[in-house]
Protein backbone atom coordinates (compact mmCIF):
# COMPACT_ATOMS: atom_id res chain seq x y z
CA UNK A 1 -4.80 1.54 5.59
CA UNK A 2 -5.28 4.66 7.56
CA UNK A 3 -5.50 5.26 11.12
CA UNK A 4 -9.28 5.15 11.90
CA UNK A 5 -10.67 8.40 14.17
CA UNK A 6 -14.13 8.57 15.84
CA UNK A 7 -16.43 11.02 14.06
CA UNK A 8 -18.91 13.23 15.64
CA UNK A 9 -21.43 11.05 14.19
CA UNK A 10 -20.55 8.54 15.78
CA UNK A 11 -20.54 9.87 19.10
CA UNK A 12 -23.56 11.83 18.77
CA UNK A 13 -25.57 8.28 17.36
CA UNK A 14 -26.76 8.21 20.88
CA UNK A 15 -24.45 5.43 22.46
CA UNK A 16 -21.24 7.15 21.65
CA UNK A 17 -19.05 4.60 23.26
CA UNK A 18 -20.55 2.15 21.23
CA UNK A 19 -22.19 -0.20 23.70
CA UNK A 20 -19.49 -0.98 25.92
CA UNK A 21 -20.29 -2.58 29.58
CA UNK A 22 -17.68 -2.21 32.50
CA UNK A 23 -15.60 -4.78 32.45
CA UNK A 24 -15.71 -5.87 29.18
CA UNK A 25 -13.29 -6.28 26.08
CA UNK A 26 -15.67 -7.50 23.52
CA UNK A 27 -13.16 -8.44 21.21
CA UNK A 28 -10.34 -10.14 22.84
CA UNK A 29 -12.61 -13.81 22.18
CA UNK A 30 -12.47 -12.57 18.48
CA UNK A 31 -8.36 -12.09 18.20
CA UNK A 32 -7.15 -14.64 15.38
CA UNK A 33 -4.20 -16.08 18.49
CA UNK A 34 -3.16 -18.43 15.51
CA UNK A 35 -2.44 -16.21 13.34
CA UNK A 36 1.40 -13.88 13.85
CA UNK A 37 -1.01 -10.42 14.20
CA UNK A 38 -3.18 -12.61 16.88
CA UNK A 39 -1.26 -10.69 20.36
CA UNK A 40 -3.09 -8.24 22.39
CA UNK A 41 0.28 -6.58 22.68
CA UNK A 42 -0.04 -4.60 19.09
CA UNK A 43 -2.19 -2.65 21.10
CA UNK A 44 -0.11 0.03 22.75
CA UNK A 45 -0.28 -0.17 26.87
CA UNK A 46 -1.94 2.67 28.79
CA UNK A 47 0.44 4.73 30.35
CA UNK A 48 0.25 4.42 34.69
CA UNK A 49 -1.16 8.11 34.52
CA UNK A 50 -4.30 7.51 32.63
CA UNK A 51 -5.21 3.72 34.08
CA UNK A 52 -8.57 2.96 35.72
CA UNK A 53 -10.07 6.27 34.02
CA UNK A 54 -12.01 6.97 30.96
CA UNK A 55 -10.06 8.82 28.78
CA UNK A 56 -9.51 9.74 24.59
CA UNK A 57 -6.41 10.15 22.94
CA UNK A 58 -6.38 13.24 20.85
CA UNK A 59 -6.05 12.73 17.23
CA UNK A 60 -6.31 16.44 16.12
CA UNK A 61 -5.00 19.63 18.06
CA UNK A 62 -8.33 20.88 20.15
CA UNK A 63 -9.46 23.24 23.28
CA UNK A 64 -11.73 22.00 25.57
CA UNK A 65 -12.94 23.72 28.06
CA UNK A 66 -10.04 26.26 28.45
CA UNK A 67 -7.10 23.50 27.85
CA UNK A 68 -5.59 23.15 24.68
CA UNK A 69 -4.53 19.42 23.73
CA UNK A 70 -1.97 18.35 20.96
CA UNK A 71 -2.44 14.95 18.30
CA UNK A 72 -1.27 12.42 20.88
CA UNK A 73 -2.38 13.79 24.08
CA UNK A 74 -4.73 11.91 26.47
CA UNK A 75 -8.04 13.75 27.93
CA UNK A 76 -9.10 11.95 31.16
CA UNK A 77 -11.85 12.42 32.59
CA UNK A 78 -13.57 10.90 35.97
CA UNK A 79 -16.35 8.96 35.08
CA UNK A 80 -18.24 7.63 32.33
CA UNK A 81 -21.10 10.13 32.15
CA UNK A 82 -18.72 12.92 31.59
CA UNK A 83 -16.94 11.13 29.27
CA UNK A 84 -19.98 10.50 27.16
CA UNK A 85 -20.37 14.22 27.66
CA UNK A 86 -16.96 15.13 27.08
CA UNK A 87 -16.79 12.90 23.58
CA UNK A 88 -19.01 15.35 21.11
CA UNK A 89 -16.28 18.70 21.73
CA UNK A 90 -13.46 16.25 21.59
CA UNK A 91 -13.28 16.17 17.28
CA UNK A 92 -11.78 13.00 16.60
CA UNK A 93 -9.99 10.64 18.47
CA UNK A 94 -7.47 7.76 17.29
CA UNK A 95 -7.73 5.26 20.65
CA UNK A 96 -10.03 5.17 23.92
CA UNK A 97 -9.78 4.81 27.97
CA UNK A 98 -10.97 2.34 29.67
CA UNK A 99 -10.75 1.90 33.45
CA UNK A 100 -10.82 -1.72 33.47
CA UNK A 101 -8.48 -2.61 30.22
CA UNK A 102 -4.69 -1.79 30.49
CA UNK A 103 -4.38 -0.78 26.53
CA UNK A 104 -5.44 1.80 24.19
CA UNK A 105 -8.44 0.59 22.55
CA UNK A 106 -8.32 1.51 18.65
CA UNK A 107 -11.24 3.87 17.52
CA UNK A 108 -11.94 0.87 14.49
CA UNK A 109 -12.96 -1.44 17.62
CA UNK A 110 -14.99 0.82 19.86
CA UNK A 111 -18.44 -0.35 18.07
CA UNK A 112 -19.05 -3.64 17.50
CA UNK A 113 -21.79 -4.89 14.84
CA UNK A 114 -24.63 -5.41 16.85
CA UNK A 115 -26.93 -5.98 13.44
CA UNK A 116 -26.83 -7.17 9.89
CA UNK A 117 -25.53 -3.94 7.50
CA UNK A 118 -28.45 -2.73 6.05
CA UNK A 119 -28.60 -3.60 2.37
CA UNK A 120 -30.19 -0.70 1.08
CA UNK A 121 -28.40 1.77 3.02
CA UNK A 122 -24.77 0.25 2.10
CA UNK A 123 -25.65 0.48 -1.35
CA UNK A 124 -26.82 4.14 -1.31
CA UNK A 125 -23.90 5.04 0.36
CA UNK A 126 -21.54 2.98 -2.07
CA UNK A 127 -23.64 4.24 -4.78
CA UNK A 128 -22.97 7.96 -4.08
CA UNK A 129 -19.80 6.92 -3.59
CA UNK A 130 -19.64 6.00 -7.21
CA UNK A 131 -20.75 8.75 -8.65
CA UNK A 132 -18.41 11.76 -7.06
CA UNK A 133 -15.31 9.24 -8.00
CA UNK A 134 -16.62 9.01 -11.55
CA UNK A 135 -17.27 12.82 -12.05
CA UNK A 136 -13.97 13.62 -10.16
CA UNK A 137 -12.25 11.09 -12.72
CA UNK A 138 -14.06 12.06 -15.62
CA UNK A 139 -13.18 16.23 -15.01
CA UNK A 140 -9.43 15.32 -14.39
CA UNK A 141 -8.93 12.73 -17.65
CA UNK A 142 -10.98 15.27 -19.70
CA UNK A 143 -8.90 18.36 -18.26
CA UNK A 144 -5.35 15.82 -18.77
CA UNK A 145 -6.81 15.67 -22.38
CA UNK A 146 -7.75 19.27 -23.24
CA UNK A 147 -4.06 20.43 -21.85
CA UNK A 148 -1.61 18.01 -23.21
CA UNK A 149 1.26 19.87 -20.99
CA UNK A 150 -0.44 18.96 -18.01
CA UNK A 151 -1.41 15.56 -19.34
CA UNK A 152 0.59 13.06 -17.07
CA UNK A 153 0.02 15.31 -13.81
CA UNK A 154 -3.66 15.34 -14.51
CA UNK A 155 -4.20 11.24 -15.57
CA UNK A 156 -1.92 10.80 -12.16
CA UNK A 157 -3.93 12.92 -10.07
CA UNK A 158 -6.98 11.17 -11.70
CA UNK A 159 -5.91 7.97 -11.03
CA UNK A 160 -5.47 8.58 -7.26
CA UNK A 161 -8.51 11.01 -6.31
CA UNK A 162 -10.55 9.14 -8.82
CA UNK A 163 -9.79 5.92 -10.61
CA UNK A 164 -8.65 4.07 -6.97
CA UNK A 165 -12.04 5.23 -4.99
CA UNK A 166 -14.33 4.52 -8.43
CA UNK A 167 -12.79 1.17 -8.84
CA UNK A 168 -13.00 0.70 -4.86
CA UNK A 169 -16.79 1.89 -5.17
CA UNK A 170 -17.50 -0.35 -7.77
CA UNK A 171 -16.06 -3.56 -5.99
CA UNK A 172 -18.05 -2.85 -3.14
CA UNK A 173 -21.46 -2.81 -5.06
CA UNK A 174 -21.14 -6.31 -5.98
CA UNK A 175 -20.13 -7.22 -2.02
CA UNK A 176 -23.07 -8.86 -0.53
CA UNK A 177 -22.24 -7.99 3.32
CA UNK A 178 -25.66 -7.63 3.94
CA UNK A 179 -25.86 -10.88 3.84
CA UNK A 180 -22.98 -11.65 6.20
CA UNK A 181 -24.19 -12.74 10.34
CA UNK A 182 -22.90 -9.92 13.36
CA UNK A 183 -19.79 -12.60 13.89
CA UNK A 184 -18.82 -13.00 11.21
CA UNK A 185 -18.57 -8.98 10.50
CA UNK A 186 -17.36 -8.75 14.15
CA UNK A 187 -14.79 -11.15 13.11
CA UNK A 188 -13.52 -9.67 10.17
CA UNK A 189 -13.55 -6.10 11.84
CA UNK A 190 -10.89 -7.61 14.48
CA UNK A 191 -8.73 -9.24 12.05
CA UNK A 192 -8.33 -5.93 10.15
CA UNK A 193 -7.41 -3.97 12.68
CA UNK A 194 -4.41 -6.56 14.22
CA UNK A 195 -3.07 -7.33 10.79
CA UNK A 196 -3.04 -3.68 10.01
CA UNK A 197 -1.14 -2.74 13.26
CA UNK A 198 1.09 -5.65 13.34
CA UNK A 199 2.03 -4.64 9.35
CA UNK A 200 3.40 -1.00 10.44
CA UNK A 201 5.61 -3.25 13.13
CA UNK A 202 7.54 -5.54 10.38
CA UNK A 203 11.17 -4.18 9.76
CA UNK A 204 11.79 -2.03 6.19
CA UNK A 205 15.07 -1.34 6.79
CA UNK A 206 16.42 -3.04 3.34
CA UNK A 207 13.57 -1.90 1.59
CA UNK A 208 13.97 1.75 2.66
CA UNK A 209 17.73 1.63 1.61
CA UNK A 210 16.39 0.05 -2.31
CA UNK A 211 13.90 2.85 -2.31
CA UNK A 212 16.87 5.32 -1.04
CA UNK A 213 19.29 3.65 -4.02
CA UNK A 214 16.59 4.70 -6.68
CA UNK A 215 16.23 8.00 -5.88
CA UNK A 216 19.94 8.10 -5.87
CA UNK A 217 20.54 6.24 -9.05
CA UNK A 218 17.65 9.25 -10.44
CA UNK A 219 19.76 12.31 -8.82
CA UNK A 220 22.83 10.76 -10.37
CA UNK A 221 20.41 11.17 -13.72
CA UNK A 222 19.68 14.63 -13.48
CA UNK A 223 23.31 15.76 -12.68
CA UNK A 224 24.64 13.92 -16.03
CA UNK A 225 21.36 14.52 -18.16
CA UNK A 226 18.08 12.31 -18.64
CA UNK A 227 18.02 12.60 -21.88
CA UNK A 228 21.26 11.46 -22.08
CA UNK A 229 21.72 8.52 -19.46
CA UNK A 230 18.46 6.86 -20.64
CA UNK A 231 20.39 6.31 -24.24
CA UNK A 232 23.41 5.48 -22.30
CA UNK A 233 21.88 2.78 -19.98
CA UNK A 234 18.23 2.58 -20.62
CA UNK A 235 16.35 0.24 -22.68
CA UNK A 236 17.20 0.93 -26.07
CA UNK A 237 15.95 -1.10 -28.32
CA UNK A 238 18.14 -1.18 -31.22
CA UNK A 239 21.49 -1.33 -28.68
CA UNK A 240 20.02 -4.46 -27.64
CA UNK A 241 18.86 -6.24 -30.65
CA UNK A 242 21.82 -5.14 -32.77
CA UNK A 243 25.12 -4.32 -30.41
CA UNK A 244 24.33 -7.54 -27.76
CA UNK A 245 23.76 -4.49 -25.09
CA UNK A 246 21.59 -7.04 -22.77
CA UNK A 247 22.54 -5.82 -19.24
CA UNK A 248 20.19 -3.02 -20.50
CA UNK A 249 17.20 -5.58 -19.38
CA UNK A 250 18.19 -4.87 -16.19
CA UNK A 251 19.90 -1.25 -15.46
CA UNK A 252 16.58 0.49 -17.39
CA UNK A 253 14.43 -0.73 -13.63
CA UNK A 254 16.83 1.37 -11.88
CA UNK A 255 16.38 4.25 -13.80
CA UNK A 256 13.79 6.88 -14.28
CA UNK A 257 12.38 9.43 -16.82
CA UNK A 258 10.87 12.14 -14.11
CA UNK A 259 10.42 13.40 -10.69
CA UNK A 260 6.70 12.18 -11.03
CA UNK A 261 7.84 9.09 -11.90
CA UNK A 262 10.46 8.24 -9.27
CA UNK A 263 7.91 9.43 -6.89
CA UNK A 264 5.06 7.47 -8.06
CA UNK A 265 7.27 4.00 -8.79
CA UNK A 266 9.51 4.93 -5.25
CA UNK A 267 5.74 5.28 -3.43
CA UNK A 268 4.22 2.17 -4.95
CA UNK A 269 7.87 -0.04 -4.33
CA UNK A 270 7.75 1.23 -0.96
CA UNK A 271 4.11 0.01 -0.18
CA UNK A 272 4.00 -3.49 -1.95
CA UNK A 273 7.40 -4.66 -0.86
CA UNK A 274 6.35 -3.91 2.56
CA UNK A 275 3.73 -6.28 2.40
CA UNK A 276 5.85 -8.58 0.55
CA UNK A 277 8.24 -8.28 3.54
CA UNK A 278 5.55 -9.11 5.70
CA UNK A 279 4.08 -11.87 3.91
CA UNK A 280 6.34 -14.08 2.49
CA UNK A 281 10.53 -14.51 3.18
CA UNK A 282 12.02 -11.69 3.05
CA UNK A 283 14.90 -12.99 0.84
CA UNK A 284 12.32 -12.92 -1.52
CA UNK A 285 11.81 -9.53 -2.31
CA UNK A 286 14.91 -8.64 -4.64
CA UNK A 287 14.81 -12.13 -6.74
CA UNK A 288 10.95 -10.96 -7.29
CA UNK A 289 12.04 -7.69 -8.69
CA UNK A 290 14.87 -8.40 -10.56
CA UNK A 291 12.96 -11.39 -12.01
CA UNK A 292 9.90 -9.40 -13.40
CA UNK A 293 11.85 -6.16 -14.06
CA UNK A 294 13.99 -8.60 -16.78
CA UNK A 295 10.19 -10.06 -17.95
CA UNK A 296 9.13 -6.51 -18.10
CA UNK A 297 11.84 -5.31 -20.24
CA UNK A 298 11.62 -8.38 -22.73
CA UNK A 299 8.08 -7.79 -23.23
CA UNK A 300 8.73 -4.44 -23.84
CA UNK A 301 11.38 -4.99 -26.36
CA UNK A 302 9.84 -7.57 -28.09
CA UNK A 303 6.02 -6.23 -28.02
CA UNK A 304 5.89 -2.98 -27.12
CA UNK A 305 6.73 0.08 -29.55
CA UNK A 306 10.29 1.03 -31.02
CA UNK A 307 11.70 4.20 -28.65
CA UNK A 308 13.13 4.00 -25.39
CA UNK A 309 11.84 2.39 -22.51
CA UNK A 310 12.85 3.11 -18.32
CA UNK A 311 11.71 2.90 -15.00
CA UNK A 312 11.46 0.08 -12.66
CA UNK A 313 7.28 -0.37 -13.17
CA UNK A 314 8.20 -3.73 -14.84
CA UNK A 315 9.27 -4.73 -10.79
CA UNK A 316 6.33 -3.19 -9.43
CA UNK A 317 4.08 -4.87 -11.40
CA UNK A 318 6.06 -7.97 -10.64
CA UNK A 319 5.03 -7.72 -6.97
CA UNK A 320 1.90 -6.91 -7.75
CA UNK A 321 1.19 -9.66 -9.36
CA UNK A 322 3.11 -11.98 -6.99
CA UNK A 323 0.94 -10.70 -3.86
CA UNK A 324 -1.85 -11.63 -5.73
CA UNK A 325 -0.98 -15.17 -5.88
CA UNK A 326 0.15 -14.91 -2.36
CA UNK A 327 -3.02 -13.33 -1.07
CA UNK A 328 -4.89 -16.00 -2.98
CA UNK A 329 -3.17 -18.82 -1.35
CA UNK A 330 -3.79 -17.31 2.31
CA UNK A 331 -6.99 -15.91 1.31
CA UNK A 332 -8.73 -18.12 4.13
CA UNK A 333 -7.00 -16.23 6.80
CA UNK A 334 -6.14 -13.18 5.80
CA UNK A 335 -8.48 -10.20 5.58
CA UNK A 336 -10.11 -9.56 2.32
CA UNK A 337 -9.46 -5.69 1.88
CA UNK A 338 -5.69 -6.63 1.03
CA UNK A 339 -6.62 -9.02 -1.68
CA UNK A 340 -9.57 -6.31 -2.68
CA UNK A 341 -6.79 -3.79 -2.85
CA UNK A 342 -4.67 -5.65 -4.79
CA UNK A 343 -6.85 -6.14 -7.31
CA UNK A 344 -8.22 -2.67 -7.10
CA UNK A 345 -4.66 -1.43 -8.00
CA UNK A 346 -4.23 -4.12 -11.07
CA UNK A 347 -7.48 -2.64 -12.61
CA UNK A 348 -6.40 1.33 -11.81
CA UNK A 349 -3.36 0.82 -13.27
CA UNK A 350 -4.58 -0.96 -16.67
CA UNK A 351 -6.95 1.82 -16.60
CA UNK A 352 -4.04 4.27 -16.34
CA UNK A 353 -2.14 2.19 -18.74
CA UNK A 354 -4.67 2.69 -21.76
CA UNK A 355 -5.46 6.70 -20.71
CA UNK A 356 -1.80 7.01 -21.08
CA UNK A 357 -0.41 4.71 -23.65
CA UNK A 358 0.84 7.46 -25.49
CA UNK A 359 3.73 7.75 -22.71
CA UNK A 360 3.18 4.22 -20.89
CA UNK A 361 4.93 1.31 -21.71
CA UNK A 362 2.21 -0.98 -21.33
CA UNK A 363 4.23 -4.21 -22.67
CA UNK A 364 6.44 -3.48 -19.73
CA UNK A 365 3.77 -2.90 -17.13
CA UNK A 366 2.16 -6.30 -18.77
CA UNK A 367 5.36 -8.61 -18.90
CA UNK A 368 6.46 -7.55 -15.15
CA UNK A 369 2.78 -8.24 -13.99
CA UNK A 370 2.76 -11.53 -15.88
CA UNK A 371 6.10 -12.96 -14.85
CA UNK A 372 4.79 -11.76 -11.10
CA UNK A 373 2.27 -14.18 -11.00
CA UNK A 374 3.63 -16.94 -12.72
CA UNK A 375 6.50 -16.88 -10.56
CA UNK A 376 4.42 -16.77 -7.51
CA UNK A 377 2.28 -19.71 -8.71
CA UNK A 378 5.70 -21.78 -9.12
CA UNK A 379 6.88 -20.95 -5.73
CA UNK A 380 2.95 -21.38 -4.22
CA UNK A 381 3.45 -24.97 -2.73
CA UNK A 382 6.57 -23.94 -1.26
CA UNK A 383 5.14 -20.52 0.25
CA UNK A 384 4.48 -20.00 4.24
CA UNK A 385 2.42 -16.94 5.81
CA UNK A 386 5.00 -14.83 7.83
CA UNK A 387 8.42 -17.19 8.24
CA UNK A 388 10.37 -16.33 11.09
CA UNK A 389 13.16 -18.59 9.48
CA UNK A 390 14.57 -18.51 6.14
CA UNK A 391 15.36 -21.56 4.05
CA UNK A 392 18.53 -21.69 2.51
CA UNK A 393 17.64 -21.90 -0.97
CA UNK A 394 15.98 -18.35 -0.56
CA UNK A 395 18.63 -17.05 1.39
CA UNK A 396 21.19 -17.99 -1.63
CA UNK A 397 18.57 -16.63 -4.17
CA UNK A 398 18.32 -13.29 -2.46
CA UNK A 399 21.79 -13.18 -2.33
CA UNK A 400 22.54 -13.68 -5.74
CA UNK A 401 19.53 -11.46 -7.42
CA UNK A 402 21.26 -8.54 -4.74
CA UNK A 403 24.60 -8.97 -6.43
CA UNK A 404 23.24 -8.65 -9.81
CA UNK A 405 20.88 -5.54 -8.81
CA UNK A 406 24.11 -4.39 -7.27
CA UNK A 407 26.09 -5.03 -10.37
CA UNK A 408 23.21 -2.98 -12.40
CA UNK A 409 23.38 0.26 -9.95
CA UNK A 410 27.07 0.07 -10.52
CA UNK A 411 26.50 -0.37 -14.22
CA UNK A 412 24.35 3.00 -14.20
CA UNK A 413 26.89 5.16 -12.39
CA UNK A 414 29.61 4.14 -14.66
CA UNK A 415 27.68 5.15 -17.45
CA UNK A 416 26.57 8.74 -15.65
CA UNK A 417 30.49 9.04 -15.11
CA UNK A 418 31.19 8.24 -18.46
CA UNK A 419 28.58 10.99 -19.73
CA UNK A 420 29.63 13.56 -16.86
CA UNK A 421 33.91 13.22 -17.51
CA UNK A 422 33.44 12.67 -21.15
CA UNK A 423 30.71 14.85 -22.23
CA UNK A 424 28.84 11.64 -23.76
């Protein structure tokens, strides 16, 4: 969900502040007030300097007519004709100016549908779309294959410049949004860009110190040895099955085999749980992970192949598959490109999973996405959109799943002590 800017086409279409009359804020009938993203005051206020002018705040470092503006800035100008002159040199711009509104106005909602989408022009656009993702995918997974040493950098880099925007492409082919009326697209348009601003606002503090104990938990790896602190406290499958080792289930999700890989799982962590935070209770978060990182790990060491097995994918997949219940339940009210994500991302990374299975552990990826969902269609009748208040049962859940992910992390570093003092 990236910050939206306003492209020269746009401006230069003719009506480059997209049919806006004085006094008007076309969308403020349109903001879901029922839902927690439904306030006008996710839209950042207009500072006393630049209100009852037209103005653009810069989104990329530009000069303009002598004067050299920064990303942030705010170019005002005196009335709306030169501001409709002004808008073609400005670049791009990330929120508008107007005299008679008191708030930035985000570049997503300066046009408003004022037709149907044209069938045949969406799909030549998705359609071209498709076919730069599937070359750029194709080159990268052929390249990954001709160069074994580059193998997992190349399927990675495939996976995000290629696989996401040729699933993406693919999805949208079969959308039918030609058929859907201006309000309803005018609708949707609004939703999207509250939820998305209200999302950034929700707190990550706990979720930025888990991310923060991985990495840690990975440097503590590299000082001792991987090779050596994934046998220690990895999953191993024989110290399991034959020496009773089953605190292993747990401690291998906290672990990693690669900078690629803490960054990848520490990225993908970071962006699901923050919707989970959003979402659903908080609490929930850790009892989520823990709970599919342990289904992840038995699926791995019951189906998936005899050798080693670490990383906390088994999690991730967990709240994958969780949101996807959750989405499903709130789908009414919610807007669709989260759900459409979601299930972009299962597909990518089953994708991924089979390019890769030679180094994957797809049992793993499989069990944690498995145990995701099912545990998010036990918990479904219980589930609210965005609690303010958490129930006590959750709060002693959380709780409890913390201790025992606090218990594992402690678990690791004795073992990296045991490997650094001893020479293990």
């Amino acid at each position: 969900m990236e910050e939206k800017n306003i492209s020269s086409d746009q401006v230069e279409s003719g009506d480059p502040l997209g049919g806006w009359k004085p006094g008007e804020v076309w969308f403020r009938g349109l903001i879901p007030r029922e839902q927690p993203w439904g306030e006008e005051a996710f839209l950042d206020e207009v500072p006393d300097s630049a209100k009852g002018s037209y103005g653009v705040k810069v989104g990329a470092t530009i000069s303009l007519d002598g004067q050299r503006y920064e990303p942030g800035e705010i170019v005002i100008v005196d009335s709306r004709a030169d501001f409709e002159r002004l808008l073609p040199g400005l670049g791009t711009a990330t929120d508008l100016v107007f005299p008679w509104y008191d708030r930035f106005v985000p570049a997503g909602l300066v046009a408003p549908h004022t037709r149907r989408v044209d069938g045949e022009g969406y799909r030549a656009d998705v359609k071209k779309r498709l076919l730069k993702a599937l070359l750029l995918s194709g080159g990268l997974i052929a390249a990954g294959f001709y160069l074994p040493e580059f193998r997992m950098l190349a399927l990675l880099m495939a996976t995000m410049y290629g696989l996401f925007p040729l699933v993406e492409a693919a999805m949208a082919w079969f959308q039918r949004v030609d058929r859907l009326p201006v309000e309803e697209l005018n609708r949707r348009l609004v939703n999207f860009e509250f939820f998305r601003r209200w999302l950034v606002t929700r707190r990550s503090r706990l979720l930025k110190v888990g991310v923060g104990i991985l990495v840690a938990v990975f440097l503590g790896q590299m000082l001792a040895g991987l090779g050596p602190s994934i046998e220690m406290a990895a999953l191993v499958k024989e110290r399991v099955k034959v020496d009773g080792e089953w605190w292993r289930l747990i401690t291998t999700g906290l672990m990693h085999g690669s900078i690629l890989h803490i960054l990848f799982n520490g990225m993908a962590l970071y962006n699901l749980g923050r919707v989970m935070l959003a979402l659903v209770n908080p609490a929930l978060l850790s009892l989520v992970f823990l709970f599919t990182v342990v289904t992840g790990s038995l699926a791995s060491l019951y189906l998936g192949p005899d050798q080693p097995s670490v990383g906390a994918s088994g999690g991730i997949l967990g709240c994958l598959g969780f949101l996807l219940v959750v989405t499903g339940k709130f789908r009414s009210v919610l807007p669709g490109f989260l759900r459409a994500s979601l299930i972009q991302s299962t597909i990518v990374v089953s994708i991924f999973g089979l390019l890769g299975a030679a180094f994957i552990d797809n049992a793993a990826h499989a069990g944690g996405l498995v145990g995701g969902v099912a545990l998010g269609l036990v918990m479904a009748p219980w589930m609210r959109l965005a609690p303010t208040v958490s129930k006590p049962a959750a709060r002693i859940l959380s709780a409890l799943s913390l201790s025992v992910l606090a218990l594992g992390v402690a678990k690791v570093a004795w073992e990296l002590w045991k490997i650094a003092s001893m020479g293990v």
